[in-house]
PDB file of N, CA and C in Angstrom:
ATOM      1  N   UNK A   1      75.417-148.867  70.180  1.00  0.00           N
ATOM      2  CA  UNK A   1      74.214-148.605  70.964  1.00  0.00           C
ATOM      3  C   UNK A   1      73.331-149.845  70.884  1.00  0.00           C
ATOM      4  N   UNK A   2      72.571-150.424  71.930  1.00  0.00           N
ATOM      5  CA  UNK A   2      71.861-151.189  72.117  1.00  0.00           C
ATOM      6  C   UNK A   2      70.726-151.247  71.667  1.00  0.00           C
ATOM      7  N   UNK A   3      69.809-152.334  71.012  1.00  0.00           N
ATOM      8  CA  UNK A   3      68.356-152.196  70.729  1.00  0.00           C
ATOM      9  C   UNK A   3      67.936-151.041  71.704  1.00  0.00           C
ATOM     10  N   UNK A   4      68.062-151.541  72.589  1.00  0.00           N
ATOM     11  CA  UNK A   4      67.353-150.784  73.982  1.00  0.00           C
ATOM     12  C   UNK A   4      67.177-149.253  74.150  1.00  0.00           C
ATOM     13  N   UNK A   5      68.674-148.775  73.655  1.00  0.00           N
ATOM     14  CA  UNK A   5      68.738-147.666  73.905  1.00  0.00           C
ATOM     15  C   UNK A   5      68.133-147.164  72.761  1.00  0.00           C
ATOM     16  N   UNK A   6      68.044-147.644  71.927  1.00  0.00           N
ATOM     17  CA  UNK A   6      68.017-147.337  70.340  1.00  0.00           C
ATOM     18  C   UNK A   6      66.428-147.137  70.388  1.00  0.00           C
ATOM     19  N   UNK A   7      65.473-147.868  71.399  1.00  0.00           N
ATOM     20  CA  UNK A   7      64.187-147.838  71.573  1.00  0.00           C
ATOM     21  C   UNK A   7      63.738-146.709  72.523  1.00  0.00           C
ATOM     22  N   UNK A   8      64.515-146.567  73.311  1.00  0.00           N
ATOM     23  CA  UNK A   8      64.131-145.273  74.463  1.00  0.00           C
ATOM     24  C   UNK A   8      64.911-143.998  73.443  1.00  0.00           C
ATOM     25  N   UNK A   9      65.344-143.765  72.781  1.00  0.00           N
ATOM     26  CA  UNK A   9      65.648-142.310  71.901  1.00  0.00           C
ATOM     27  C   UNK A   9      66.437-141.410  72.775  1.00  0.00           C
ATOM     28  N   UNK A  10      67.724-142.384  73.424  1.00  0.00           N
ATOM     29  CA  UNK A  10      68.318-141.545  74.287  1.00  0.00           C
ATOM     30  C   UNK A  10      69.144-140.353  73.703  1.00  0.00           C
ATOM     31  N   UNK A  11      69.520-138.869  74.182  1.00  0.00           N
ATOM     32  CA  UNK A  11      69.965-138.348  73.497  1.00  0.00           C
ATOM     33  C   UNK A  11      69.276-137.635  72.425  1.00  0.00           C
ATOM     34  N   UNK A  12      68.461-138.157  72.206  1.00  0.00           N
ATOM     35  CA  UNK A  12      67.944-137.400  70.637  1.00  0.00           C
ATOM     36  C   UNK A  12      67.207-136.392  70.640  1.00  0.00           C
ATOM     37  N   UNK A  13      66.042-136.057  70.216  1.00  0.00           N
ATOM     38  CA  UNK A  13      65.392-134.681  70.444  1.00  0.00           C
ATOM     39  C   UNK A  13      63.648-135.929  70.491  1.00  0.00           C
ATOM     40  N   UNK A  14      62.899-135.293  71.331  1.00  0.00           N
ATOM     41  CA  UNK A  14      61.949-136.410  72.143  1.00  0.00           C
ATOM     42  C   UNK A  14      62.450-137.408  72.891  1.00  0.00           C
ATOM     43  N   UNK A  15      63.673-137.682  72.897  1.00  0.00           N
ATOM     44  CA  UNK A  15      64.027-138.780  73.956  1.00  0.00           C
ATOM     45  C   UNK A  15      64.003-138.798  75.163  1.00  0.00           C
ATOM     46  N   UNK A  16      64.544-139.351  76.109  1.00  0.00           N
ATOM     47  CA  UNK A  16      64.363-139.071  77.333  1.00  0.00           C
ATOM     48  C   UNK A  16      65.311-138.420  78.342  1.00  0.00           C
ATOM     49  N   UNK A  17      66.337-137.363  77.083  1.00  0.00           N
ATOM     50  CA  UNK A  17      67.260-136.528  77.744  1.00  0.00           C
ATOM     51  C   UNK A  17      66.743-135.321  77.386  1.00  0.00           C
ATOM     52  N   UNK A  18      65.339-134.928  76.357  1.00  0.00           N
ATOM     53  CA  UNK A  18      64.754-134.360  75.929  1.00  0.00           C
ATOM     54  C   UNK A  18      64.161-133.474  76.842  1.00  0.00           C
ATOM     55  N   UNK A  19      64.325-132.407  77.531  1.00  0.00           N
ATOM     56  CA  UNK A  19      63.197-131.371  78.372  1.00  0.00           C
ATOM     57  C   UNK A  19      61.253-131.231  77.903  1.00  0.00           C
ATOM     58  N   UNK A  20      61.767-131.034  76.467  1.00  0.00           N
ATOM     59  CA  UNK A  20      60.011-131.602  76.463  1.00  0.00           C
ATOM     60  C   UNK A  20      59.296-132.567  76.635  1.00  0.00           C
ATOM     61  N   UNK A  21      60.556-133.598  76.122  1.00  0.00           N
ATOM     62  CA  UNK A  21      59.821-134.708  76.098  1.00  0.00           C
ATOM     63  C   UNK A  21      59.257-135.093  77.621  1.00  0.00           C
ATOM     64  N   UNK A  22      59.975-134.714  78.647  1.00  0.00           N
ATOM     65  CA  UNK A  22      59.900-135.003  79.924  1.00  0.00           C
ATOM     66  C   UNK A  22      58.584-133.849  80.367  1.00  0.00           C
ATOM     67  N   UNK A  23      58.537-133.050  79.865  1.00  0.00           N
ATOM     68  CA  UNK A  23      57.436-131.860  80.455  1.00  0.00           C
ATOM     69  C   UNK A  23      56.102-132.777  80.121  1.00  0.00           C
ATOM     70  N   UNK A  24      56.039-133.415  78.470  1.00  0.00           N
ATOM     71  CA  UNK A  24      54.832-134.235  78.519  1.00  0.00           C
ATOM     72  C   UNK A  24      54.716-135.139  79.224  1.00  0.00           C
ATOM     73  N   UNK A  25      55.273-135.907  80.127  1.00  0.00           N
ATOM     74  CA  UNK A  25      55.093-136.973  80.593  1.00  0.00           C
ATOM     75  C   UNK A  25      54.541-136.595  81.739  1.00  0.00           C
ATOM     76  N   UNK A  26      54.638-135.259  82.211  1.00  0.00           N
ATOM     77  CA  UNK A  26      54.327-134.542  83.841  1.00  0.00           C
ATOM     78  C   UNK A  26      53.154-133.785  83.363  1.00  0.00           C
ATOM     79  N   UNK A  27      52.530-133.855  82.440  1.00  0.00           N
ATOM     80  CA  UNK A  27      51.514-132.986  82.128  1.00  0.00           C
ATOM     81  C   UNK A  27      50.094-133.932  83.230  1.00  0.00           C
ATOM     82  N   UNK A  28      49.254-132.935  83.801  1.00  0.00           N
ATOM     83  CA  UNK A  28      48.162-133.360  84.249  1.00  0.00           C
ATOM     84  C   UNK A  28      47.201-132.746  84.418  1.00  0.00           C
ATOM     85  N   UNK A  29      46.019-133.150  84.249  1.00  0.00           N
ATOM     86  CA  UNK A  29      44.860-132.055  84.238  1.00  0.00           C
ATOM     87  C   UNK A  29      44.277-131.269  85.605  1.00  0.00           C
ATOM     88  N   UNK A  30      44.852-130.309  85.683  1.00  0.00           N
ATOM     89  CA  UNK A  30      44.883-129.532  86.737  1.00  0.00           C
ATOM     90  C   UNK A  30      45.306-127.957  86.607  1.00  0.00           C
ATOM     91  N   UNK A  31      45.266-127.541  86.922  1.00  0.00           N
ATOM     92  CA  UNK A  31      46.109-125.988  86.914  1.00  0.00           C
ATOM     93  C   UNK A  31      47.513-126.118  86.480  1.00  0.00           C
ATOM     94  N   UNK A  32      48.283-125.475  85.496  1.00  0.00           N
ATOM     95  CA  UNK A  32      49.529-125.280  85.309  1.00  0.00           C
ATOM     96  C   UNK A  32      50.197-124.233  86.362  1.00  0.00           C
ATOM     97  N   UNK A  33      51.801-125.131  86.882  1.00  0.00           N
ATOM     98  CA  UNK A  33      52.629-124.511  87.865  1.00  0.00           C
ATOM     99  C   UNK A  33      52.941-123.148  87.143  1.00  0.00           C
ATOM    100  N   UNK A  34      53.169-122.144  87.906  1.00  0.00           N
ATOM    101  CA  UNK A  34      53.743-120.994  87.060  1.00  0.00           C
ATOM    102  C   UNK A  34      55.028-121.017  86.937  1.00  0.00           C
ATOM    103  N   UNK A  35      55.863-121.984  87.218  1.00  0.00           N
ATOM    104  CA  UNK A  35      57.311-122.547  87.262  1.00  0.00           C
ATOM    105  C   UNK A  35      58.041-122.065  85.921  1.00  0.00           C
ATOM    106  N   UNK A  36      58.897-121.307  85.355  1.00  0.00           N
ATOM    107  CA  UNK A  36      59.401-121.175  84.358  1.00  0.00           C
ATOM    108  C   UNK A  36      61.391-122.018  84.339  1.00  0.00           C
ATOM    109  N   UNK A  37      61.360-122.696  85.618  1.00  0.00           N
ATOM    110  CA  UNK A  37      62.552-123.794  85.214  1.00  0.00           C
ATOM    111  C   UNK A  37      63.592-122.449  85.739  1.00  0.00           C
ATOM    112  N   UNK A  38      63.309-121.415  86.149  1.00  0.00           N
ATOM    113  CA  UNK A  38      64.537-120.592  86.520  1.00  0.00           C
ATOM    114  C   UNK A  38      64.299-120.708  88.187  1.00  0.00           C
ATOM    115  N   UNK A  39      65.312-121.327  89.233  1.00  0.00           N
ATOM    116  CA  UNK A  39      64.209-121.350  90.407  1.00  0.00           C
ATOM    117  C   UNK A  39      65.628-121.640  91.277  1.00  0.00           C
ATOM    118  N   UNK A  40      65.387-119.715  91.873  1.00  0.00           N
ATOM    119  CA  UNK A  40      66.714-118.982  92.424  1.00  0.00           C
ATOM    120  C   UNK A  40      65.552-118.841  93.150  1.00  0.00           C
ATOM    121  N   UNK A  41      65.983-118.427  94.573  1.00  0.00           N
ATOM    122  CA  UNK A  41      65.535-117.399  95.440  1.00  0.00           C
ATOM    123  C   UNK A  41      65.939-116.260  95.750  1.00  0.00           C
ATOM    124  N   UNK A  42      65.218-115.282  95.433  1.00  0.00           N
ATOM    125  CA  UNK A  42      65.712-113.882  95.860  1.00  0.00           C
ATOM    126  C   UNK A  42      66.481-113.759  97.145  1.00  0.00           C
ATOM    127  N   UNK A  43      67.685-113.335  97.711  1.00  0.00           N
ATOM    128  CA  UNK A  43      67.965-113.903  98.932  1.00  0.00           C
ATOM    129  C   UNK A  43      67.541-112.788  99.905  1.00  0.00           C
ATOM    130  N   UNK A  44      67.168-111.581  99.279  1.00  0.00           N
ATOM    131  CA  UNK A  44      66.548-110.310 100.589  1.00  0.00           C
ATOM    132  C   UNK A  44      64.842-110.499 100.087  1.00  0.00           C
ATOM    133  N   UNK A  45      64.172-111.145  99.384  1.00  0.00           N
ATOM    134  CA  UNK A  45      62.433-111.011  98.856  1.00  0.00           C
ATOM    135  C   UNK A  45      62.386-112.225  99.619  1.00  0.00           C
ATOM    136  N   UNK A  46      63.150-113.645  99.318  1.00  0.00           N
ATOM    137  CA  UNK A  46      62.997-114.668  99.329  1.00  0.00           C
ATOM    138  C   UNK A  46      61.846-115.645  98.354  1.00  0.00           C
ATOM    139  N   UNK A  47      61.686-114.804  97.449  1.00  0.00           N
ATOM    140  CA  UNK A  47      60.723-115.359  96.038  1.00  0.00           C
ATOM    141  C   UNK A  47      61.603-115.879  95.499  1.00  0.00           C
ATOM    142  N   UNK A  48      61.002-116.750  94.871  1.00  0.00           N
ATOM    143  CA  UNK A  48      61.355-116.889  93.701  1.00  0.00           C
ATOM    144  C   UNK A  48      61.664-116.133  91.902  1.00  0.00           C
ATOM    145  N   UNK A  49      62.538-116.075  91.576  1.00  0.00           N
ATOM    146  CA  UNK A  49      63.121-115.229  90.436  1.00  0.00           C
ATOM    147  C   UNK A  49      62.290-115.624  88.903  1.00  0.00           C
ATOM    148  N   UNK A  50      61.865-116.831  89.231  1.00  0.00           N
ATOM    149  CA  UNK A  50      61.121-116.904  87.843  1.00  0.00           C
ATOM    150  C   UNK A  50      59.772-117.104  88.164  1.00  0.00           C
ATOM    151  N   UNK A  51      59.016-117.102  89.363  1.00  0.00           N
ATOM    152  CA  UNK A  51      58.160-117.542  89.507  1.00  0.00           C
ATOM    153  C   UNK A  51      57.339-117.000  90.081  1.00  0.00           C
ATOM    154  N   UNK A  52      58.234-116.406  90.986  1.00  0.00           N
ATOM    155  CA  UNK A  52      57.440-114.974  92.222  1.00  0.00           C
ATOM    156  C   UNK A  52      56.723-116.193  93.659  1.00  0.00           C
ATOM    157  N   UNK A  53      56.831-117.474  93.406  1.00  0.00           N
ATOM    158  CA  UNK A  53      56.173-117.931  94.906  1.00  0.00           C
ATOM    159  C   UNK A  53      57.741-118.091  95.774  1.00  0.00           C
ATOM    160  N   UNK A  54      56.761-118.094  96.996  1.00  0.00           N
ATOM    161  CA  UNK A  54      58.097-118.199  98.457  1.00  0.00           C
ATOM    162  C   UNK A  54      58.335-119.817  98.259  1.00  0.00           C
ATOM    163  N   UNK A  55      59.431-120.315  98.860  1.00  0.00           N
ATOM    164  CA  UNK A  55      59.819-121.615  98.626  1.00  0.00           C
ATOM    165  C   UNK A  55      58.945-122.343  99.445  1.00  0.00           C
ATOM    166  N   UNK A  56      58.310-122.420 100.572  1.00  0.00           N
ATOM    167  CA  UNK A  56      56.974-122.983 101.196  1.00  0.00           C
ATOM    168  C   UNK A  56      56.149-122.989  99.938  1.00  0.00           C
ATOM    169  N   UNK A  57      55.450-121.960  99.390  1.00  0.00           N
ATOM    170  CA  UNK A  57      54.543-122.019  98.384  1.00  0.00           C
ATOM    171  C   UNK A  57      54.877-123.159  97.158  1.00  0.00           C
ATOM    172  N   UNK A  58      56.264-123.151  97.003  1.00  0.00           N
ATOM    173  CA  UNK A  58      56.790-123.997  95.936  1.00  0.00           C
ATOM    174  C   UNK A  58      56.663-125.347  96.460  1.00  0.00           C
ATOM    175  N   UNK A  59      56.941-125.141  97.851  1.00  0.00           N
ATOM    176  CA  UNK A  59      57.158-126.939  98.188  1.00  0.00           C
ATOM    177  C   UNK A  59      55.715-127.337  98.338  1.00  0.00           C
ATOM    178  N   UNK A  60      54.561-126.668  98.715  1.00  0.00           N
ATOM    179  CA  UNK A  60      52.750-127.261  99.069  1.00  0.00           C
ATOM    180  C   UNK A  60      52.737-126.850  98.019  1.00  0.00           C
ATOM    181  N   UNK A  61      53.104-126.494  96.649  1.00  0.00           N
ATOM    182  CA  UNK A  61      52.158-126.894  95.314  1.00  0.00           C
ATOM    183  C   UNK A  61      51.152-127.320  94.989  1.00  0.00           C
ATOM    184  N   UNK A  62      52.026-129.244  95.268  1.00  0.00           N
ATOM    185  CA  UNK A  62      51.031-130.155  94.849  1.00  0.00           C
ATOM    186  C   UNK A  62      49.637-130.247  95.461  1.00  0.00           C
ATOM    187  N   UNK A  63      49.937-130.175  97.296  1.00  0.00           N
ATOM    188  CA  UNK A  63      48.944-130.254  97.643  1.00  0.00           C
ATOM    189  C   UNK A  63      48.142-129.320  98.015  1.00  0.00           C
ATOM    190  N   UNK A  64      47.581-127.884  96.898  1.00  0.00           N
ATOM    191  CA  UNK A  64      46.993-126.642  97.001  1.00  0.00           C
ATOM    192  C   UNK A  64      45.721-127.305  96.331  1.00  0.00           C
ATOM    193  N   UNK A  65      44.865-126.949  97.077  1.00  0.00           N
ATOM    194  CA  UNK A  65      43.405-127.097  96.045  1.00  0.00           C
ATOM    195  C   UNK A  65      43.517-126.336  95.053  1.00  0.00           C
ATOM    196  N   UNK A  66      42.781-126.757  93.835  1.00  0.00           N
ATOM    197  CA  UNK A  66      43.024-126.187  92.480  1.00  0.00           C
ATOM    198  C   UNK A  66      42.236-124.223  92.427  1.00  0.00           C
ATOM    199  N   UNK A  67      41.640-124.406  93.714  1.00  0.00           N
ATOM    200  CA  UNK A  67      41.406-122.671  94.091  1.00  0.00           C
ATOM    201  C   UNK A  67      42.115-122.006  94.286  1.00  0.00           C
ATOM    202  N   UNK A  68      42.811-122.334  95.838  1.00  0.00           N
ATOM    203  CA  UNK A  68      43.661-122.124  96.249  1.00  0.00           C
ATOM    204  C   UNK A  68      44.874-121.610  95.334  1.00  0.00           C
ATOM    205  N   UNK A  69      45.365-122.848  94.221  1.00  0.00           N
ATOM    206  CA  UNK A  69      46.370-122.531  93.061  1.00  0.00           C
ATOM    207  C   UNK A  69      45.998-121.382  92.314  1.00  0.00           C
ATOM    208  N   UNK A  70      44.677-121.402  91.631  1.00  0.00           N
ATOM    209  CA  UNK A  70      43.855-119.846  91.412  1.00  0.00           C
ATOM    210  C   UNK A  70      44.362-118.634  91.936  1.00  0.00           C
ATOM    211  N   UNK A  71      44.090-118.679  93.478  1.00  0.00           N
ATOM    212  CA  UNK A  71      44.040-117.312  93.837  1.00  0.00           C
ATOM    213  C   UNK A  71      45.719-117.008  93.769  1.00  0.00           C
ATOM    214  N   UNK A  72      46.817-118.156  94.233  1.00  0.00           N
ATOM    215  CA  UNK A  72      48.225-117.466  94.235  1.00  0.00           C
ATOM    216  C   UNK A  72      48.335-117.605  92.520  1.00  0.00           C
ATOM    217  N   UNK A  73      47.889-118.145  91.775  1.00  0.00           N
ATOM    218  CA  UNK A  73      48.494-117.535  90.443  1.00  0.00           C
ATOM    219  C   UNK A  73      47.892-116.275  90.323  1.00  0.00           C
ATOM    220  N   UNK A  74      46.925-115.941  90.656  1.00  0.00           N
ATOM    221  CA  UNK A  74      46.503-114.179  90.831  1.00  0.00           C
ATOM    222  C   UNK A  74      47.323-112.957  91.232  1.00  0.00           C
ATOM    223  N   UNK A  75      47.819-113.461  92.484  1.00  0.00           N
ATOM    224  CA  UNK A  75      48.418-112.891  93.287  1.00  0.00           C
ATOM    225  C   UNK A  75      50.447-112.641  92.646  1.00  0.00           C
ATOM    226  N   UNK A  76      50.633-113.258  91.664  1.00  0.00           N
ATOM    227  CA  UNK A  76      52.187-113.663  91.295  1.00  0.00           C
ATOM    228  C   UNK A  76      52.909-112.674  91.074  1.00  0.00           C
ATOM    229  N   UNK A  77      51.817-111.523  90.043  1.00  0.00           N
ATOM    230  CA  UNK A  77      52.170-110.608  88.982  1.00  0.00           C
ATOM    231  C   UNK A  77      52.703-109.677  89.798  1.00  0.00           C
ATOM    232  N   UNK A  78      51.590-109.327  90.894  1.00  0.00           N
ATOM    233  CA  UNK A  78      51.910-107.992  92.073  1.00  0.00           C
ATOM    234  C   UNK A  78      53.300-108.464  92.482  1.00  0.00           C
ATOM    235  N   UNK A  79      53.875-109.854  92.693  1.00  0.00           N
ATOM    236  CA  UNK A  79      55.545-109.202  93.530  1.00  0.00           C
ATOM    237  C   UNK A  79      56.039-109.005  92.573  1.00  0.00           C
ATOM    238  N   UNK A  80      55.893-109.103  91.254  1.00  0.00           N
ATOM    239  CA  UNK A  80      56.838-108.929  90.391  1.00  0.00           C
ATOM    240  C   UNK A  80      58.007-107.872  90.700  1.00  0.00           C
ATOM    241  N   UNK A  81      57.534-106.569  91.175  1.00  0.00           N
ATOM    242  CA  UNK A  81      57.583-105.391  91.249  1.00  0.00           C
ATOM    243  C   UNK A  81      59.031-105.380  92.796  1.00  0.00           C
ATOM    244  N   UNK A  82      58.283-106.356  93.236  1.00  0.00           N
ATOM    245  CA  UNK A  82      59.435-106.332  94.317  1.00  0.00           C
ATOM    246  C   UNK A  82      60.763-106.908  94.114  1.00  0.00           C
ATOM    247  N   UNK A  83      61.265-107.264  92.202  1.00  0.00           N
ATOM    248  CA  UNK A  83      62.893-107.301  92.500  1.00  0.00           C
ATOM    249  C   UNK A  83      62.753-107.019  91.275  1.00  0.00           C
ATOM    250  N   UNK A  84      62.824-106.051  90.895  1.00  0.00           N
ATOM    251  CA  UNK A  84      63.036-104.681  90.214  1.00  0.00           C
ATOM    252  C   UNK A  84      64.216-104.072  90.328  1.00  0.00           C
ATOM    253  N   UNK A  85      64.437-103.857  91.580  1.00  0.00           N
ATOM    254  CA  UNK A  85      65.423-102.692  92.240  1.00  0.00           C
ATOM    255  C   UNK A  85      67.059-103.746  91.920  1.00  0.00           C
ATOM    256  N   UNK A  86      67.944-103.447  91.218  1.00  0.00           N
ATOM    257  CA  UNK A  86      69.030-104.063  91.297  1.00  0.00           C
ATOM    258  C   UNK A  86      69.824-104.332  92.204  1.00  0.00           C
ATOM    259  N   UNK A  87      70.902-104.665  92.583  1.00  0.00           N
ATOM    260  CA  UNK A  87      71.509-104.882  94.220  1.00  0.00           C
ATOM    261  C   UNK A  87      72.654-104.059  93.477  1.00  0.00           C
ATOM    262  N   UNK A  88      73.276-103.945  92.767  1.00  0.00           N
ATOM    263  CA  UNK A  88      74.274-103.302  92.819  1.00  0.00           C
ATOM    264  C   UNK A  88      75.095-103.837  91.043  1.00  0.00           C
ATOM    265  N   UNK A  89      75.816-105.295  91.162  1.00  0.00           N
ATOM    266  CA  UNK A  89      76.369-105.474  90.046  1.00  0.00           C
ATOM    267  C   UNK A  89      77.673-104.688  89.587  1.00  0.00           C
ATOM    268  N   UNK A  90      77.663-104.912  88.428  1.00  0.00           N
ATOM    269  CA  UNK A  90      79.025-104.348  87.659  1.00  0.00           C
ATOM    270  C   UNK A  90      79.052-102.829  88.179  1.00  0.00           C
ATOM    271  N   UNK A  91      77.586-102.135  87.071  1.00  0.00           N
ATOM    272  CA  UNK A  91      77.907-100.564  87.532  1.00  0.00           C
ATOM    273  C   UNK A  91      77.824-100.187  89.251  1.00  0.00           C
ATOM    274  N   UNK A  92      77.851-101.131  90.096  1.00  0.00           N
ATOM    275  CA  UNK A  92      78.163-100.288  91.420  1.00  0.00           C
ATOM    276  C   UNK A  92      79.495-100.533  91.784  1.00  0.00           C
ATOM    277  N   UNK A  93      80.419-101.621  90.856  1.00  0.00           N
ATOM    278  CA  UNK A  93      81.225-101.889  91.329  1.00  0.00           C
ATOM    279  C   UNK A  93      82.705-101.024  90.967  1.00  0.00           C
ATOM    280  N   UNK A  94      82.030-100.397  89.693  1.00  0.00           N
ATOM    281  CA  UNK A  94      82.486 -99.293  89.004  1.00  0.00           C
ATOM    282  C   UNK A  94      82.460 -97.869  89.639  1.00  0.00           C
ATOM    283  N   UNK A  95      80.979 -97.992  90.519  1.00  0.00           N
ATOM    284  CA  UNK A  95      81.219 -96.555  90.751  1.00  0.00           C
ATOM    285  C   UNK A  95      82.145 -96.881  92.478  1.00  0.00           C
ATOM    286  N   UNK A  96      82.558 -97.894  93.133  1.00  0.00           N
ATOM    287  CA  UNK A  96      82.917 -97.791  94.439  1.00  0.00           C
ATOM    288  C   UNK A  96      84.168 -97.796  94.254  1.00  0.00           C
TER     289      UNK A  96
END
């Protein structure tokens, strides 16, 4: 391994293959994304699975006034409720 690499902490835990280490570097003073890194879309809600915003909402993020970001982190909890309902899975595949 190279000085180099040996200086950037590749691989290691804080390095720069590190997930935290990378979350600090994106930190900014503003509202935190409600993003939990799981980021499926429901394909009949069309939410998001870890997050509850629509993929429009995900893509204007950045540029939401920090109110704006307010009121939809308000708003997140209520769809929760809308994928609840399972689609089917193992036990339907059992009972067909």
């Amino acid at each position: 391994m190279s000085e180099q690499d040996s200086n950037r902490g590749a691989g290691k835990a804080g390095g720069a293959d590190d997930p935290a280490a990378t979350d600090k570097v994106w930190r900014r003073q503003e509202i935190e994304s409600p993003c939990i890194k799981t980021c499926v879309l429901h394909p009949e809600e069309r939410i998001c699975i870890g997050c509850y915003r629509t993929g429009e909402e995900i893509a204007t993020w950045s540029k939401l006034s920090p109110e704006a970001r307010r009121d939809l982190m308000a708003e997140l909890p209520s769809r929760a409720a809308r994928l609840t309902t399972r689609r089917g899975g193992r036990a339907a595949r059992r009972r067909g």
